[in-house]
N, C-alpha and C. Protein backbone atom coordinates (compact mmCIF):
# COMPACT_ATOMS: atom_id res chain seq x y z
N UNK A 1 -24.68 23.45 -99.47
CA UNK A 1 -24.80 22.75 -100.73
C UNK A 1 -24.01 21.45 -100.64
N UNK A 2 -24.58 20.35 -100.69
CA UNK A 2 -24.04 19.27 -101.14
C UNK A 2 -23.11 18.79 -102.05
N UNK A 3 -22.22 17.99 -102.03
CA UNK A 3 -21.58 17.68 -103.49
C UNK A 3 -21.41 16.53 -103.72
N UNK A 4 -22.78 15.60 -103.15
CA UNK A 4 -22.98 14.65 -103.15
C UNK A 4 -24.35 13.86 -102.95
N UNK A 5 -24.89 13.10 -103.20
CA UNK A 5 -26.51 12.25 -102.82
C UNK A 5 -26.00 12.00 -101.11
N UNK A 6 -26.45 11.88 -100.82
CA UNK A 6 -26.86 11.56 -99.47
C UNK A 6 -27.89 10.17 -99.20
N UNK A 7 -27.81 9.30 -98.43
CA UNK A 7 -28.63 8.77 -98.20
C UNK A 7 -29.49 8.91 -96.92
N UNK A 8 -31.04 8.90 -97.26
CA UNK A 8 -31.83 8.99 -96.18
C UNK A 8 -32.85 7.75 -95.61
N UNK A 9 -33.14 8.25 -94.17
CA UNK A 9 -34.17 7.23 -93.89
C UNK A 9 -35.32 6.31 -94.52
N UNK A 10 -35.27 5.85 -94.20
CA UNK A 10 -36.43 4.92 -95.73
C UNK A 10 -38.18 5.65 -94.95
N UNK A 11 -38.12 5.43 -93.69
CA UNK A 11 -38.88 5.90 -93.18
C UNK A 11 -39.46 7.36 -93.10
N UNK A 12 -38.58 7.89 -93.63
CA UNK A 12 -38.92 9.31 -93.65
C UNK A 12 -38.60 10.23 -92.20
N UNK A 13 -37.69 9.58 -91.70
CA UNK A 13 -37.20 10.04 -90.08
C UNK A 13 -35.77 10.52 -90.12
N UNK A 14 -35.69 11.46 -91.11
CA UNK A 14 -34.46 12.17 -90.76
C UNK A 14 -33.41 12.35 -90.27
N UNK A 15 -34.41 12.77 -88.79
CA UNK A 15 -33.70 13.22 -87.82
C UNK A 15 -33.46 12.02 -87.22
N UNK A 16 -33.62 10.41 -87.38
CA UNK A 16 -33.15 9.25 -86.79
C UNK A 16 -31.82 8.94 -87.84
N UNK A 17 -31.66 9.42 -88.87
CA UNK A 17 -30.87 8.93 -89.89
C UNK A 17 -29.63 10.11 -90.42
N UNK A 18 -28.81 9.60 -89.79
CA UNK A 18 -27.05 10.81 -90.56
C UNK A 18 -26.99 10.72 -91.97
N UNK A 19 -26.79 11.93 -91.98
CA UNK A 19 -26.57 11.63 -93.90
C UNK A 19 -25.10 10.74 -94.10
N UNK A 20 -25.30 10.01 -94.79
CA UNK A 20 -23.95 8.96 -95.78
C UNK A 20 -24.12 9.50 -97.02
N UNK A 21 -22.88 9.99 -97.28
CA UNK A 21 -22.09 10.13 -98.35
C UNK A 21 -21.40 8.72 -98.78
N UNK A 22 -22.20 9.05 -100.58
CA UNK A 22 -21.91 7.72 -101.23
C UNK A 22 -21.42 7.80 -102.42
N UNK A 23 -21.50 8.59 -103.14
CA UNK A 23 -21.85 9.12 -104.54
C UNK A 23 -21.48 10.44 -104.91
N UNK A 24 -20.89 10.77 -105.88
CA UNK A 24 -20.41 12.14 -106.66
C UNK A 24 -20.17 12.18 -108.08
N UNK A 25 -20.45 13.36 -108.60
CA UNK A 25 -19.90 13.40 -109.49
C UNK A 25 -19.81 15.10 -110.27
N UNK A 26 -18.70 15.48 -110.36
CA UNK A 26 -18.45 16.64 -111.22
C UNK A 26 -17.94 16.59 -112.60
N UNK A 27 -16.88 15.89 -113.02
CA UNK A 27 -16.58 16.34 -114.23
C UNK A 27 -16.76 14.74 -114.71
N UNK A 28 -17.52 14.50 -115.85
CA UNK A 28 -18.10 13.37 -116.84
C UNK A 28 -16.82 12.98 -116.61
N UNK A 29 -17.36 11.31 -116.62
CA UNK A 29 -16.13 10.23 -117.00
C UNK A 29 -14.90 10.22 -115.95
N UNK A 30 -14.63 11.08 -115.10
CA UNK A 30 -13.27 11.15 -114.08
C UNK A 30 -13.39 9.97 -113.38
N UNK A 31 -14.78 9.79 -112.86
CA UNK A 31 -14.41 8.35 -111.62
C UNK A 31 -14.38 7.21 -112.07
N UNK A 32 -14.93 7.09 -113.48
CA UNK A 32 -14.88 5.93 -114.25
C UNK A 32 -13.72 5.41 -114.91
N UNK A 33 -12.66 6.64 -115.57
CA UNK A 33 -11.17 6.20 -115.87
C UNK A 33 -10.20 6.21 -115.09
N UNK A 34 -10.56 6.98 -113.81
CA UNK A 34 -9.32 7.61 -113.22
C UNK A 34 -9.12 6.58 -111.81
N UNK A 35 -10.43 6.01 -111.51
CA UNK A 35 -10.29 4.88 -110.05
C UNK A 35 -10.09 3.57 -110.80
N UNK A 36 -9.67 2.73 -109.90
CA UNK A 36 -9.71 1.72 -109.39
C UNK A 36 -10.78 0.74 -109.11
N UNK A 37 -11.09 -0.33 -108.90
CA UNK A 37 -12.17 -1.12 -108.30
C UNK A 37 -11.76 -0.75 -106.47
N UNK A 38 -10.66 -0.40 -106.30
CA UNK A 38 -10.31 -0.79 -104.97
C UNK A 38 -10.16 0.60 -104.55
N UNK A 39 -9.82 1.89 -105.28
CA UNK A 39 -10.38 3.10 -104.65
C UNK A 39 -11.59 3.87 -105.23
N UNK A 40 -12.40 3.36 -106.17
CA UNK A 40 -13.76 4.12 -106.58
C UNK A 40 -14.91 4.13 -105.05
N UNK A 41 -14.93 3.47 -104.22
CA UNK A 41 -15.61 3.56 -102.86
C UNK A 41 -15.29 5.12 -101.88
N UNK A 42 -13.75 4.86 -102.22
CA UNK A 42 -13.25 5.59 -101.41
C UNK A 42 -13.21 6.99 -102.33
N UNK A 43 -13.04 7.37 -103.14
CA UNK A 43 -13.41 8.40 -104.23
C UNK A 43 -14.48 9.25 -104.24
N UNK A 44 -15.68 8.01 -104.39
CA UNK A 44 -17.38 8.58 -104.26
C UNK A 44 -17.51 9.26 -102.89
N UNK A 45 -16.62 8.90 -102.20
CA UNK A 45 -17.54 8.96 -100.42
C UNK A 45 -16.46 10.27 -99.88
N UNK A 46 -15.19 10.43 -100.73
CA UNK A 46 -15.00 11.86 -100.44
C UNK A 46 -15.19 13.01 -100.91
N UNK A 47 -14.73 14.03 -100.38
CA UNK A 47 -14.85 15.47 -99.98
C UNK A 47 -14.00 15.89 -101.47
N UNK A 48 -14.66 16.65 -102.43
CA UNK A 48 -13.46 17.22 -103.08
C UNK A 48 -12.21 18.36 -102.51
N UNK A 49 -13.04 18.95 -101.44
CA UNK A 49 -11.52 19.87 -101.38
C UNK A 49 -10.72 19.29 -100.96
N UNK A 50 -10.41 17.62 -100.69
CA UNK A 50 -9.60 17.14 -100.65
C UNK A 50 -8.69 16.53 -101.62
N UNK A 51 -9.74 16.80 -102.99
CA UNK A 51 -9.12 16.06 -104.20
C UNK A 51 -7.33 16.12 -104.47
N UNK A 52 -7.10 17.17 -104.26
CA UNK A 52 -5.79 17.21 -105.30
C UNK A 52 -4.59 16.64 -103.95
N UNK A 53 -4.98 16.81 -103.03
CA UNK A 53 -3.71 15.86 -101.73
C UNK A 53 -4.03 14.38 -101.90
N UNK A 54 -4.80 14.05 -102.08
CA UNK A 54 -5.44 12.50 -102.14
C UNK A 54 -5.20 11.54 -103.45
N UNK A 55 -5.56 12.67 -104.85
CA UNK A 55 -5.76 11.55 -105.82
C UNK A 55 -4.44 12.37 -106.70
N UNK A 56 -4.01 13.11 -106.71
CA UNK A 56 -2.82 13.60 -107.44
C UNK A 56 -2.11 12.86 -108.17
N UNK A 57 -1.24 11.96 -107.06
CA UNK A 57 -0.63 11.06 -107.54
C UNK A 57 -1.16 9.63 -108.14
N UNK A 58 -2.33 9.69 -107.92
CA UNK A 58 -2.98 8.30 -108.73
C UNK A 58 -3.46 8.83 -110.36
N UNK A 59 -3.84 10.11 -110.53
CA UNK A 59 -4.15 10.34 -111.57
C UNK A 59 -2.82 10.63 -112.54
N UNK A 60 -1.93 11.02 -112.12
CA UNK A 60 -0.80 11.42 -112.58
C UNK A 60 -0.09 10.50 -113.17
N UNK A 61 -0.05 9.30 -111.92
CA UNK A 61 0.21 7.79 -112.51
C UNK A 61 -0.26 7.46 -113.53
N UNK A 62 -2.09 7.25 -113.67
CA UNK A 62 -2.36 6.41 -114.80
C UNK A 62 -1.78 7.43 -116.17
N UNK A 63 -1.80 8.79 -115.76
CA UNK A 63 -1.72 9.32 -117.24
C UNK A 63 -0.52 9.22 -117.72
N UNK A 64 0.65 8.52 -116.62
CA UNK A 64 1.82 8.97 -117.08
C UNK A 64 1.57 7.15 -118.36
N UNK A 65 1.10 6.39 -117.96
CA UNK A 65 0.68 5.32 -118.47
C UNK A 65 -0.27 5.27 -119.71
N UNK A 66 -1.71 6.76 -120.07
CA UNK A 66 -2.45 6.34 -120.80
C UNK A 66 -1.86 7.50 -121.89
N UNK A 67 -0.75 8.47 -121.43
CA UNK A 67 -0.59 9.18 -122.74
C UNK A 67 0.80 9.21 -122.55
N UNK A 68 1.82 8.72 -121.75
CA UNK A 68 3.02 8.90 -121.96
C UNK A 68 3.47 10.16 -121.23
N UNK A 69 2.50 10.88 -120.39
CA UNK A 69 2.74 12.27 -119.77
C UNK A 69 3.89 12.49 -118.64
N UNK A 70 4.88 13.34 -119.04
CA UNK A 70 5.55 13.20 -117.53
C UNK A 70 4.97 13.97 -116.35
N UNK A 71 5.12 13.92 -115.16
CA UNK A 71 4.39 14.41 -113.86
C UNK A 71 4.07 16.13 -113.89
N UNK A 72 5.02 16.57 -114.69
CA UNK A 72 4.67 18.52 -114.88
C UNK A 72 3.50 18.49 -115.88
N UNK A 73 3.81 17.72 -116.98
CA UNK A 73 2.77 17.69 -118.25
C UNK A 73 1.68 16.97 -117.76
N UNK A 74 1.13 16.11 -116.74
CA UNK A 74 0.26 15.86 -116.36
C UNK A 74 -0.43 16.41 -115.17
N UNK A 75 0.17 17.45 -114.35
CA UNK A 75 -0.06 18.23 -113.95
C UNK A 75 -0.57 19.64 -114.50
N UNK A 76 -0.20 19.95 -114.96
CA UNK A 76 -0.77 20.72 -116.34
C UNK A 76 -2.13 20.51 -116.80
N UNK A 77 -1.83 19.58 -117.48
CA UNK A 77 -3.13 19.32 -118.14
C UNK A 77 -4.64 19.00 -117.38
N UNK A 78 -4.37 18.69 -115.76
CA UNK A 78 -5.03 18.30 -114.92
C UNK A 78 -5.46 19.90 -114.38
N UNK A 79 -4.71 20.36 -114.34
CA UNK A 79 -5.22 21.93 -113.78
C UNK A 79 -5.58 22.85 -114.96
N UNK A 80 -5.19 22.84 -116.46
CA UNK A 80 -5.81 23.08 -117.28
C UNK A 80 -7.50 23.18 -117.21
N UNK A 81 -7.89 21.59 -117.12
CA UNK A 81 -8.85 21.11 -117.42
C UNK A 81 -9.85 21.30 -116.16
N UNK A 82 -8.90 21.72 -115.01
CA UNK A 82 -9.85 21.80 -113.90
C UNK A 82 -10.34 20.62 -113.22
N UNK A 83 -9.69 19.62 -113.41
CA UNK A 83 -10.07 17.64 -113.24
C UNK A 83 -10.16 17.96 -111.60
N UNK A 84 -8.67 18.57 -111.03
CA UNK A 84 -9.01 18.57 -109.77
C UNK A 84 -9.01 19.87 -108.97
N UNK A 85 -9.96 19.99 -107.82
CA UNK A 85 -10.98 19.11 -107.35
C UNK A 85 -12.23 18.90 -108.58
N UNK A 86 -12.31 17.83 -108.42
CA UNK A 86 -13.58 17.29 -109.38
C UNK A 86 -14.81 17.71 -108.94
N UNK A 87 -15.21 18.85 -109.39
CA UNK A 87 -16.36 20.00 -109.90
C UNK A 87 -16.22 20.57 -111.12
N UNK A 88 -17.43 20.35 -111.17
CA UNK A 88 -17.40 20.94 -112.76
C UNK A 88 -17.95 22.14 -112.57
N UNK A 89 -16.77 23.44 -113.26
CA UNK A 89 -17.83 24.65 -113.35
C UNK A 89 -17.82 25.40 -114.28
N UNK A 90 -18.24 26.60 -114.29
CA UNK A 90 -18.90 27.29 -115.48
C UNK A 90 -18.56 28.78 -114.97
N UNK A 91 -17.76 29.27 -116.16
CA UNK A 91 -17.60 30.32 -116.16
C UNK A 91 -18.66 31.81 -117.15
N UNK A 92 -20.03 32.11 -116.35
CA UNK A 92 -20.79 32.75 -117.52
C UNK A 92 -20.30 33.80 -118.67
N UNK A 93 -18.89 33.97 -118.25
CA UNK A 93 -17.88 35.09 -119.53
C UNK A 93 -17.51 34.46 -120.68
N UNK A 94 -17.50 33.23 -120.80
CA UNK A 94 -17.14 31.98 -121.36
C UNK A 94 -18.43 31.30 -122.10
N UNK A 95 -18.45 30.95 -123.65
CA UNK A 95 -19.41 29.83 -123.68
C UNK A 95 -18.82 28.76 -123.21
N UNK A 96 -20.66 27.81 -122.86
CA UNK A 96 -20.52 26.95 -122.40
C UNK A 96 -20.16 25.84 -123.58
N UNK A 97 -19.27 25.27 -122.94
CA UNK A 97 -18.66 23.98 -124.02
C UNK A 97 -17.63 23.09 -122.98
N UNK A 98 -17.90 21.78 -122.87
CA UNK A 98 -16.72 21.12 -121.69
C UNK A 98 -15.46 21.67 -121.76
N UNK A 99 -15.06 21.88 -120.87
CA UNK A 99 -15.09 21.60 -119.85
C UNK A 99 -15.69 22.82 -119.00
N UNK A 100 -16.11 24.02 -119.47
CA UNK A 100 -16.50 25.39 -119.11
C UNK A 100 -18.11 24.49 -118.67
N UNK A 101 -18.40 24.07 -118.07
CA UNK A 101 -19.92 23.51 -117.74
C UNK A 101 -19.77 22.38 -119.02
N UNK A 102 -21.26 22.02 -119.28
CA UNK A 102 -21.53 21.31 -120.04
C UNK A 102 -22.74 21.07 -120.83
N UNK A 103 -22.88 21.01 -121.85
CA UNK A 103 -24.39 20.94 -122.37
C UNK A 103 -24.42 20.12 -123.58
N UNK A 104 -25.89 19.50 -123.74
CA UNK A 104 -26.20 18.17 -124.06
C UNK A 104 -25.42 17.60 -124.89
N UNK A 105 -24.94 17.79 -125.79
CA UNK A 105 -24.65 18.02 -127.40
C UNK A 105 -22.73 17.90 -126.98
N UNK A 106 -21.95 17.87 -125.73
CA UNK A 106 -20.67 18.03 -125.50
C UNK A 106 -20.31 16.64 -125.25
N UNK A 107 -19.50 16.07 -126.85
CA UNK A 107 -19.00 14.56 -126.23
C UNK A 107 -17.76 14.51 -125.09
N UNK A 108 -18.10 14.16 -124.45
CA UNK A 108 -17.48 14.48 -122.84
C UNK A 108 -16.14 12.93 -122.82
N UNK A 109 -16.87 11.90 -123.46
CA UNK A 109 -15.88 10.81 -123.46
C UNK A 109 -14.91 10.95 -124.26
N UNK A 110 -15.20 11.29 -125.77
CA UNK A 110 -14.03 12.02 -126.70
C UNK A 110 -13.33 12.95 -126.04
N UNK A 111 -13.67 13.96 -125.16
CA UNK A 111 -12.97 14.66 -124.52
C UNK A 111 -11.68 14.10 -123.66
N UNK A 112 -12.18 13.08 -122.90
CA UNK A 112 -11.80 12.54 -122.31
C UNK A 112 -10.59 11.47 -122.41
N UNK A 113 -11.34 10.53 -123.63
CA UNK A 113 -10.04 9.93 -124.01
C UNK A 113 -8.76 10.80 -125.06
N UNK A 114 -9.08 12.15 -125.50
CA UNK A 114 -8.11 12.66 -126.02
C UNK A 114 -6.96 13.18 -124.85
N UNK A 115 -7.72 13.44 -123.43
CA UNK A 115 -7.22 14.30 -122.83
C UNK A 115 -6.10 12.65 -121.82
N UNK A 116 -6.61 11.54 -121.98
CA UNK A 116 -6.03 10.92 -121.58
C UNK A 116 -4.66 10.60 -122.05
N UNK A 117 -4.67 10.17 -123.37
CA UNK A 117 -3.84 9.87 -124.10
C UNK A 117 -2.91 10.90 -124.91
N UNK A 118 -2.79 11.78 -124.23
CA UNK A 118 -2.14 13.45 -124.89
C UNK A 118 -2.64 13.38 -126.20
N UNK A 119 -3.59 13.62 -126.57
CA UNK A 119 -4.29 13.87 -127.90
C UNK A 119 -3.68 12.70 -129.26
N UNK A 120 -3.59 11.52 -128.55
CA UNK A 120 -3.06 10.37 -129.33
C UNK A 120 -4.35 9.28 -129.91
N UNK A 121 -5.85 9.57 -129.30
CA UNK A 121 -6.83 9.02 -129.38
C UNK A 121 -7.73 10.20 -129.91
N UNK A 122 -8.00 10.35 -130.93
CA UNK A 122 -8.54 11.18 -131.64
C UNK A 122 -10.25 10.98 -131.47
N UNK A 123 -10.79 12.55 -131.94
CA UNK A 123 -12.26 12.25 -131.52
C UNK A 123 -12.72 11.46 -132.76
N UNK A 124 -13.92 10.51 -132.45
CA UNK A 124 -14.32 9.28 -133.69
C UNK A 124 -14.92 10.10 -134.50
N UNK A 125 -15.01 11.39 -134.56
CA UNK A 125 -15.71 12.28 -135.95
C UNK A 125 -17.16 12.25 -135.77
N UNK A 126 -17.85 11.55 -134.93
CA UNK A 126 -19.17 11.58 -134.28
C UNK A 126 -19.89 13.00 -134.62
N UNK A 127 -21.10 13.64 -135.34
CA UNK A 127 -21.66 14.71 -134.67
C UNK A 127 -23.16 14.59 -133.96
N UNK A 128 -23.11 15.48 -132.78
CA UNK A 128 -24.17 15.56 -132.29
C UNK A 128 -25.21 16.03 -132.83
N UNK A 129 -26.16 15.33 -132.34
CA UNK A 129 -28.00 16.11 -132.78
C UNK A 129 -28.23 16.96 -133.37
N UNK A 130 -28.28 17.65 -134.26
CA UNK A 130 -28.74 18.87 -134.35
C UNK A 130 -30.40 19.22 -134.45
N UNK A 131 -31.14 17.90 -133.78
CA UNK A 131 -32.64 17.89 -133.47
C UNK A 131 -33.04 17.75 -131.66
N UNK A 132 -32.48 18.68 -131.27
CA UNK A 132 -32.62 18.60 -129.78
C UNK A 132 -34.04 19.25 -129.82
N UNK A 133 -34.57 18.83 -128.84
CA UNK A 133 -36.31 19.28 -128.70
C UNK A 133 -36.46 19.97 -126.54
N UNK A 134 -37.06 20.61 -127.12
CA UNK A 134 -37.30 21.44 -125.76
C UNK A 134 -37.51 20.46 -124.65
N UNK A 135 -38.58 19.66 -125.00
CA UNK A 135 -38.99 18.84 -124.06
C UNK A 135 -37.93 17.43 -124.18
N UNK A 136 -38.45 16.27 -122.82
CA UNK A 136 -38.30 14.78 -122.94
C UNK A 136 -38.79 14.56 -124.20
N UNK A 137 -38.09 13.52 -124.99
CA UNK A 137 -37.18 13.23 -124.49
C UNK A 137 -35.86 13.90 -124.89
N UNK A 138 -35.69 15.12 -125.53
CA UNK A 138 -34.56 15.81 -125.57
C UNK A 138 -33.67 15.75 -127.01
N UNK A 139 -33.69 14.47 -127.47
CA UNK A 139 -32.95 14.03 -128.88
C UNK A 139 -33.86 13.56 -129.32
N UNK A 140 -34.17 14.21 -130.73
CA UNK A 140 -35.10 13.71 -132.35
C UNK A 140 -34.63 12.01 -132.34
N UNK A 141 -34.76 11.78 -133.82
CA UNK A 141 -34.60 10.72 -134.23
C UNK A 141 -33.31 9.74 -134.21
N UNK A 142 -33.40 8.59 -133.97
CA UNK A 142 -32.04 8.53 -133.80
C UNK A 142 -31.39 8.34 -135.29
N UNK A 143 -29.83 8.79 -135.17
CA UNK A 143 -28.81 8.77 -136.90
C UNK A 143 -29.40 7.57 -137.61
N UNK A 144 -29.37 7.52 -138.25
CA UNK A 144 -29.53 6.23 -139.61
C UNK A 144 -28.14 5.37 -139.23
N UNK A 145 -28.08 4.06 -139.47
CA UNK A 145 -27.09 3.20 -139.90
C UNK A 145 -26.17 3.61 -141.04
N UNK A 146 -24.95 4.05 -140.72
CA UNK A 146 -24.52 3.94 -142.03
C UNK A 146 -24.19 2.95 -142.98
């Protein structure tokens, strides 16, 4: 199993072409707050079971910065949440609700910036759909303007 896109031959020659690892993603929003311009390359193109020797201390950093967290309390909350290694999984004893998996209707960025800022950025009171449709495209109508 992969935990990543791969890129392949354009040609359809496989076996002329190594897979490159480029791209990942497990838990919504992590590579987008948590990198850098100058390590998101290097992020996408690794291995998570390397996550927590590698990015530990970079995530630890920004949080000690986006919520005031000291290094135990951001440690914590990072293994709480399961951030690292960055996979997202699902426990079926458990409903599903983020960080336990994820499903459509789970604001993942509210999650996110609460979990950044030690619950100092509150969720915007937003509610989701309650017109999800079986098929594409998935969400009814969109909210009215208030």
């Amino acid at each position: 199993m992969r935990s990543a896109p791969s890129l392949r031959s354009a040609s359809g020659d496989d076996a002329a072409c190594a897979d490159l690892h480029v791209d990942r993603a497990g838990h919504p929003s992590v590579s987008s707050f948590f990198n850098t311009d100058e390590t998101k390359e290097e992020y996408n193109a690794s291995e998570p079971v390397n996550d927590s020797k590698r990015w530990l201390d970079q995530f630890v950093h920004l949080m000690g910065h986006t919520g005031n967290y000291t290094r135990e309390e951001a440690i914590a909350a990072i293994d709480k949440d399961r951030i690292l290694p960055d996979m997202l999984c699902f426990n079926p004893s458990k409903p599903a609700k983020y960080p336990n998996g994820r499903v459509f209707t789970d604001d993942v960025i509210d999650h996110r910036l609460s979990f950044l800022t030690k619950g100092e950025c509150p969720p915007d009171g937003l509610k989701p759909h309650t017109d999800i449709l079986k098929e594409f495209p998935y969400i009814g109508t969109p909210h009215a303007k208030s």
